[in-house]
C-alpha atoms as a PDB file:
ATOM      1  CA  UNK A   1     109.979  37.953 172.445  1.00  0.00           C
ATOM      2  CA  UNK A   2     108.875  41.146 172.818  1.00  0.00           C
ATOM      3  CA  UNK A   3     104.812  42.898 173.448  1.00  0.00           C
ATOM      4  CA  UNK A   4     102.667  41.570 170.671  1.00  0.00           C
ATOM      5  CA  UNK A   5      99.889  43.683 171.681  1.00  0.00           C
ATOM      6  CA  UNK A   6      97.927  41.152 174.000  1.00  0.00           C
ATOM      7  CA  UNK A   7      98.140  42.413 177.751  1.00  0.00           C
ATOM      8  CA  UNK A   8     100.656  40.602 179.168  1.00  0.00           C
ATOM      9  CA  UNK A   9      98.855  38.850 182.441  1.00  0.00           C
ATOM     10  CA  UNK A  10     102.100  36.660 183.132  1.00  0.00           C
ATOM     11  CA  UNK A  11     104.203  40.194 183.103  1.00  0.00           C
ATOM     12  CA  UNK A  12     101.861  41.983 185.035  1.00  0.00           C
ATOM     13  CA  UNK A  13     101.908  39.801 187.899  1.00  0.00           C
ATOM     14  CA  UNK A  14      98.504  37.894 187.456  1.00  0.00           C
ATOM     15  CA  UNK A  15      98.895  34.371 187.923  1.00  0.00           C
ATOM     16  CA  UNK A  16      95.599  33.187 185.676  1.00  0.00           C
ATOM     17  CA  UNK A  17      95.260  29.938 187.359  1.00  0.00           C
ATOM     18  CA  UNK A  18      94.518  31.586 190.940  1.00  0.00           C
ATOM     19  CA  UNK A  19      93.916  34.894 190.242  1.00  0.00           C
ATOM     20  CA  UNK A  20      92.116  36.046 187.241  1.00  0.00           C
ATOM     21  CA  UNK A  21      91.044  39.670 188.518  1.00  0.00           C
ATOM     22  CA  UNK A  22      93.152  43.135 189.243  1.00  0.00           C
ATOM     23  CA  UNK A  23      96.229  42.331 191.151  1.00  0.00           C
ATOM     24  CA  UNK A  24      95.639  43.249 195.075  1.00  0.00           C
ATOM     25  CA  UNK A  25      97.265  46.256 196.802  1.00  0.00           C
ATOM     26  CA  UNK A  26      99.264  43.281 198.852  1.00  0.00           C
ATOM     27  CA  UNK A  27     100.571  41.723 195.910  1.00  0.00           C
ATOM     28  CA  UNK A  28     101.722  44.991 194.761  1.00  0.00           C
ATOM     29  CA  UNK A  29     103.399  46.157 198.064  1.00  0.00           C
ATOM     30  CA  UNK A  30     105.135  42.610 198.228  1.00  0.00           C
ATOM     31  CA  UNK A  31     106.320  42.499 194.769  1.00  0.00           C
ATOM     32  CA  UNK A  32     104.755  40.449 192.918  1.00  0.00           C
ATOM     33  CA  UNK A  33     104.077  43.084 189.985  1.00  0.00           C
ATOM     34  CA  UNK A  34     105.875  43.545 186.535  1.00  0.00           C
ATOM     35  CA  UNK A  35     109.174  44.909 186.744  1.00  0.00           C
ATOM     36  CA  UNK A  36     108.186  47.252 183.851  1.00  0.00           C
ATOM     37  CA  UNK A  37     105.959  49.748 184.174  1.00  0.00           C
ATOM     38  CA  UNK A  38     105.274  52.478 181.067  1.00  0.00           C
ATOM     39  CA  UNK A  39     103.306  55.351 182.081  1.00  0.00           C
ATOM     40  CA  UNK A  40     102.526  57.902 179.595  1.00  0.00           C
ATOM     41  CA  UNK A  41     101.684  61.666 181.031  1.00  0.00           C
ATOM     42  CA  UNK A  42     101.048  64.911 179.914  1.00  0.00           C
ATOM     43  CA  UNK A  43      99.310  68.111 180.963  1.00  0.00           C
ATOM     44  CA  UNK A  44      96.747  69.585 179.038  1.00  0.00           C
ATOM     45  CA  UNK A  45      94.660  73.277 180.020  1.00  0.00           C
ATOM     46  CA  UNK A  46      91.130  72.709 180.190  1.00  0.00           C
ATOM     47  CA  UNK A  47      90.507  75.834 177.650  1.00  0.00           C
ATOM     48  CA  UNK A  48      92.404  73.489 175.164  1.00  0.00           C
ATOM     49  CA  UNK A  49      89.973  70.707 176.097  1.00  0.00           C
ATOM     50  CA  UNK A  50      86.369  72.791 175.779  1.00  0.00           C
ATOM     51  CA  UNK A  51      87.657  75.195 172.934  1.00  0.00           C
ATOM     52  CA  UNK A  52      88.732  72.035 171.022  1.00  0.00           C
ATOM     53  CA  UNK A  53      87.556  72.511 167.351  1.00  0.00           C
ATOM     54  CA  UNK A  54      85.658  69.330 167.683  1.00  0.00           C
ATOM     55  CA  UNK A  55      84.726  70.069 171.107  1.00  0.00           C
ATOM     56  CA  UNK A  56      85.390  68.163 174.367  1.00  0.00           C
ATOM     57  CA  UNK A  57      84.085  64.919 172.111  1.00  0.00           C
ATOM     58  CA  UNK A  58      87.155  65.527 169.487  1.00  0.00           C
ATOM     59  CA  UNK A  59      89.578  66.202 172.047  1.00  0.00           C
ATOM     60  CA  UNK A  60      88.714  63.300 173.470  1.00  0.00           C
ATOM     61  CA  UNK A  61      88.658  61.363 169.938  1.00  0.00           C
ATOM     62  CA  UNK A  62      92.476  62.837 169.005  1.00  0.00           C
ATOM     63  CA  UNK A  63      93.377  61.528 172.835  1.00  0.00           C
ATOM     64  CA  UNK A  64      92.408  57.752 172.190  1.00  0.00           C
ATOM     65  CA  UNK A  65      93.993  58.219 168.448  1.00  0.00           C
ATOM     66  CA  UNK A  66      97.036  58.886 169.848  1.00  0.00           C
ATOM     67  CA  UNK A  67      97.288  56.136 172.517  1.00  0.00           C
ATOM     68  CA  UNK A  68      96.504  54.018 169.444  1.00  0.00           C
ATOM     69  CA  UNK A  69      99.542  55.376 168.053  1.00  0.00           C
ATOM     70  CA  UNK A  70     101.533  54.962 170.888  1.00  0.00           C
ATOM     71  CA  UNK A  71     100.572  51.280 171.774  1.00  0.00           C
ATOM     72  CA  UNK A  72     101.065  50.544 168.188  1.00  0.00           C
ATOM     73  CA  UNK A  73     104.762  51.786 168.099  1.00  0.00           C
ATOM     74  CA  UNK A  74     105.327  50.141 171.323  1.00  0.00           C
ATOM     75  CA  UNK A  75     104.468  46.834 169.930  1.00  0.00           C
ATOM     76  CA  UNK A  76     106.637  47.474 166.920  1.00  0.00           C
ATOM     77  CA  UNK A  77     109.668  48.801 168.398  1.00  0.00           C
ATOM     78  CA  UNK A  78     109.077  47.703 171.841  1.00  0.00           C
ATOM     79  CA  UNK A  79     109.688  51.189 173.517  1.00  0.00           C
ATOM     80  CA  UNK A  80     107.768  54.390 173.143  1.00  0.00           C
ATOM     81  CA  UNK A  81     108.652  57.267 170.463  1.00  0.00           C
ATOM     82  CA  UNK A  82     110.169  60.077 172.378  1.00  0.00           C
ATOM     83  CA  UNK A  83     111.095  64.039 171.886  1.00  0.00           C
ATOM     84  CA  UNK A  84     114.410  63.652 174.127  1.00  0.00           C
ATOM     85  CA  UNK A  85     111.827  64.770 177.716  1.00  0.00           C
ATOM     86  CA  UNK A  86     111.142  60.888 178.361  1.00  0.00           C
ATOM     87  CA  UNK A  87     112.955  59.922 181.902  1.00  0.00           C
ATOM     88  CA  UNK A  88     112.315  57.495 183.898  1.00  0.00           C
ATOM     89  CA  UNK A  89     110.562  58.618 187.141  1.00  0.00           C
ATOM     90  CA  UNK A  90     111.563  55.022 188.732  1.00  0.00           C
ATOM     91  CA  UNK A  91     112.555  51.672 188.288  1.00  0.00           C
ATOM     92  CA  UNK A  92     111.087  49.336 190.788  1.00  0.00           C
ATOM     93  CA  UNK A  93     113.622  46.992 192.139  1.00  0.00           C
ATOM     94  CA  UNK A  94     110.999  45.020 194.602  1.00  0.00           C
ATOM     95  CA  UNK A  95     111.552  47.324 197.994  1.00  0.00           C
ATOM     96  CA  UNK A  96     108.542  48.613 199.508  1.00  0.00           C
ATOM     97  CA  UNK A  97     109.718  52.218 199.142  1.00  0.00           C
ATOM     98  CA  UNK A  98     109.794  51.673 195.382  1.00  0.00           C
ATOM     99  CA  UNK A  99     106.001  49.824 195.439  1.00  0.00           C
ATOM    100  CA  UNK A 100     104.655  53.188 197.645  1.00  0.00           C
ATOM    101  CA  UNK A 101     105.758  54.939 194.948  1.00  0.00           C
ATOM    102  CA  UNK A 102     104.122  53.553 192.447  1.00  0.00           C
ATOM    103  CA  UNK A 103     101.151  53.122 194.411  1.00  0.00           C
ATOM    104  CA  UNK A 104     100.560  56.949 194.967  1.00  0.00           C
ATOM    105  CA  UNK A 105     101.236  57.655 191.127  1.00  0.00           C
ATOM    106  CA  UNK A 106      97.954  55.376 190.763  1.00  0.00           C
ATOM    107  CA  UNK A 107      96.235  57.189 193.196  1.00  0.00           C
ATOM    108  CA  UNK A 108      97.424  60.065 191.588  1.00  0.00           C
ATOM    109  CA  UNK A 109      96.574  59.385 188.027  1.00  0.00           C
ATOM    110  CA  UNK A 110      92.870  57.754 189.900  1.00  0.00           C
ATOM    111  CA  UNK A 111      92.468  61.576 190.963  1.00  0.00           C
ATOM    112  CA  UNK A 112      93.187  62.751 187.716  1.00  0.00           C
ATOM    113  CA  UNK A 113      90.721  61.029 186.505  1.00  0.00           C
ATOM    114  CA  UNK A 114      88.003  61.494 189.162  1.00  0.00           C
ATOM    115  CA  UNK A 115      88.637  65.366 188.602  1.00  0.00           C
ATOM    116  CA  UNK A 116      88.461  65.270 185.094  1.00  0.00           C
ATOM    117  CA  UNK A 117      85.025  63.230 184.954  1.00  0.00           C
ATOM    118  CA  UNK A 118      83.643  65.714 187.877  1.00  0.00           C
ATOM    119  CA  UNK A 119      84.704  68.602 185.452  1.00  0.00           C
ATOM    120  CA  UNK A 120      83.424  67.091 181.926  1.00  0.00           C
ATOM    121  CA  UNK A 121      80.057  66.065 184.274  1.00  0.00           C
ATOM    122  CA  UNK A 122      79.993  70.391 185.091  1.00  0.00           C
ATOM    123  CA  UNK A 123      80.536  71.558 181.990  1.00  0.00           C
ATOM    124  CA  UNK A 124      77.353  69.370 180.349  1.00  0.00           C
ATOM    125  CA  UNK A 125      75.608  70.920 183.045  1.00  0.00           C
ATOM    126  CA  UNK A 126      75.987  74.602 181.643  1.00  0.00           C
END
């Protein structure tokens, strides 16, 4: 059976019965996370964001409409639509090399989003 749309807590690692909270940075290193992991990125300019016809708030509207429409197809199809650019960066097999990896593309993506909040916070400010 494929996703159904619930978050998978069994596939993820999280063993409900011990551990209901985010899985720890040990469990992680010492594999005991989900063997797949889909990460959706893309780069955007920040003069796309603030000239946005519906401003920073629509930008950020069309952004959440379209992981809607990504989940959704997920859950239907059980893999993600794709132009033909979709590779995959990594597939963990369990070795620590492989976990380090996908712990810095958290911290990574974590930045992202620090940066981004600092910036939105800065422009308000004008």
């Amino acid at each position: 059976k494929g996703y159904s749309g619930e978050v998978p807590l069994s596939m993820m690692g999280w063993n409900r019965e011990n551990d209901v909270m985010i899985p720890t940075l040990m469990k992680l290193l010492t594999g005991h996370a989900s063997n797949q992991i889909y990460i959706d990125s893309q780069l955007w300019k920040l003069g796309d964001i603030v000239n946005h016809p519906g401003g920073v708030q629509g930008w950020l509207d069309e952004s959440w409409q379209r992981k809607d429409e990504l989940t959704n197809h997920f859950i239907k199809e059980q893999k993600f639509p794709t132009d033909g650019k979709l590779k995959d960066v990594f597939t963990p097999a369990g070795s620590i090399i492989d976990m380090l990896k996908l712990w810095s593309m958290t911290v990574a993506a974590f930045t992202v989003f620090i940066v981004t909040a600092m910036v939105m916070a800065w422009i308000r400010s004008l």
